[in-house]
Protein backbone atom coordinates (compact mmCIF):
# COMPACT_ATOMS: atom_id res chain seq x y z
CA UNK A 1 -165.49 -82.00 -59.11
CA UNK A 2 -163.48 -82.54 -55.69
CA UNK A 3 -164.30 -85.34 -54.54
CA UNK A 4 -165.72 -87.08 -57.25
CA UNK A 5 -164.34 -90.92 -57.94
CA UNK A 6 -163.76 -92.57 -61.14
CA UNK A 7 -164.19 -96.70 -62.00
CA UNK A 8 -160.93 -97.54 -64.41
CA UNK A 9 -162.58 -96.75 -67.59
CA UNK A 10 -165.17 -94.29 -66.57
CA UNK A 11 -165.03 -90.38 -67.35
CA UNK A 12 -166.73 -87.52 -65.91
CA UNK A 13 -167.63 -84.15 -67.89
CA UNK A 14 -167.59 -80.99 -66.70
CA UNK A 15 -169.24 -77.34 -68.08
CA UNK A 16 -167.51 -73.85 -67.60
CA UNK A 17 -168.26 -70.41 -69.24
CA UNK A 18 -165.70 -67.75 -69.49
CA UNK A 19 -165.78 -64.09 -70.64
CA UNK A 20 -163.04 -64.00 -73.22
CA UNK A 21 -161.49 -60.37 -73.96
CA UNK A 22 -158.86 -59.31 -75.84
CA UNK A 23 -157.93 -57.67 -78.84
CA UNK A 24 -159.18 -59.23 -82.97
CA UNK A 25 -156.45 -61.04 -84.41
CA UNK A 26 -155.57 -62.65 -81.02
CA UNK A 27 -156.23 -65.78 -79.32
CA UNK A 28 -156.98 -66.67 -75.77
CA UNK A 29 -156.12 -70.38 -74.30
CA UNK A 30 -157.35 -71.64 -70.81
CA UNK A 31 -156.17 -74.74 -69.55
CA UNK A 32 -157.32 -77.20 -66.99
CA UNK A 33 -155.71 -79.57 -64.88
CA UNK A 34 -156.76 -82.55 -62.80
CA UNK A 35 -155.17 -84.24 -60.05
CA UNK A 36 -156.28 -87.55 -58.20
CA UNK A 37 -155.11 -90.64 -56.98
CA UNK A 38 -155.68 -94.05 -56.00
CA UNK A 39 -156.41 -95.84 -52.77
CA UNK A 40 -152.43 -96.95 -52.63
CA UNK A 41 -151.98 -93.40 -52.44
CA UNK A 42 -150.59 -92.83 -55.79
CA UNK A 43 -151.11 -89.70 -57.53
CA UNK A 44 -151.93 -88.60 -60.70
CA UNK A 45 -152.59 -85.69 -63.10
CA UNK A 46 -152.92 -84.04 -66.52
CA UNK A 47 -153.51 -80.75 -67.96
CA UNK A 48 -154.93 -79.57 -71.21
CA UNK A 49 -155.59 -76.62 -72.85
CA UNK A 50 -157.88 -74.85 -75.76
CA UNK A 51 -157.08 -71.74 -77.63
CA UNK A 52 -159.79 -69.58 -78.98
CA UNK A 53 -159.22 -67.04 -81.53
CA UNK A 54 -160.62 -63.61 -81.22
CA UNK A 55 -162.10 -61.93 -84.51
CA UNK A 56 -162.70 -57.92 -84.34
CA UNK A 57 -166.53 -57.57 -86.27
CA UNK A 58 -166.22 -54.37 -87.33
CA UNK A 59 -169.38 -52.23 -86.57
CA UNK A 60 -171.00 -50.95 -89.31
CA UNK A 61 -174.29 -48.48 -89.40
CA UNK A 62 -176.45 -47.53 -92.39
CA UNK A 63 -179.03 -44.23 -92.04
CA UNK A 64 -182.38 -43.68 -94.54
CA UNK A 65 -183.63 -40.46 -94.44
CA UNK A 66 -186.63 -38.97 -96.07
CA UNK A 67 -188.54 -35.96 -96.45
CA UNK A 68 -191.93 -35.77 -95.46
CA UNK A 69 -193.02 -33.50 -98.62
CA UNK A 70 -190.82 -33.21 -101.55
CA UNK A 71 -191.90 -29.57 -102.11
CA UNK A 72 -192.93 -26.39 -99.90
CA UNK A 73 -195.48 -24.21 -101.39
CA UNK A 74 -193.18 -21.49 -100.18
CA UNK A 75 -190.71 -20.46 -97.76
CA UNK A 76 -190.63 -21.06 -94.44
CA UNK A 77 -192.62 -23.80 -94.81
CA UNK A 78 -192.19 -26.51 -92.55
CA UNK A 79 -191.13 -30.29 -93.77
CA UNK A 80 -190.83 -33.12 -91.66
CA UNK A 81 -187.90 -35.42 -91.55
CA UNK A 82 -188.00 -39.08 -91.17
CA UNK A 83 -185.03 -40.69 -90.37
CA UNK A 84 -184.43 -44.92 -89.79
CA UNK A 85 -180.93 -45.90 -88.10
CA UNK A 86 -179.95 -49.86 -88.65
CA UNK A 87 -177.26 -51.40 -86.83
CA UNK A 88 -175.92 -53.68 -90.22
CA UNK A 89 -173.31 -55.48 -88.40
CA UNK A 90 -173.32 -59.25 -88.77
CA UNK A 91 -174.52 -60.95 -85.74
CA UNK A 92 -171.19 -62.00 -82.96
């Protein structure tokens, strides 16, 4: 927002995304600061921060598999296998 002036009393917002990485169990702050100043060429400035915790969702898998015919006449028969793979982990 350089550049961008303020009336006493007015606010501005502005919208960032970051890729946060790290390890479950952690947390991850990013802070922002702001500097301006007046037309008396005073300056000013503050900085703040948020902290965002990182939880580990553990992956988790279930497998259903059938048999296409639960008997062979004899051996060497062939059966075919079915198998359905489902990816059970809750949704980050």
């Amino acid at each position: 927002m350089i550049g961008a002036t303020l009336a006493p009393g007015a606010s501005k917002s502005c919208v960032f995304t970051v890729r946060v990485s790290g390890d479950g169990g952690t947390s991850v702050s990013d802070v922002v600061t702001v500097h301006g100043g007046d037309d008396d060429g005073n300056d000013v400035s503050d900085t703040d921060d948020a902290t965002v915790d990182i939880n580990d969702v553990v992956p988790t898998v279930a497998i259903t598999k059938t048999a296409g015919s639960a008997t062979v006449a004899e051996p060497g028969a062939n059966v075919t296998f079915t198998f359905l793979i489902e990816n059970t982990a809750p949704k980050q």
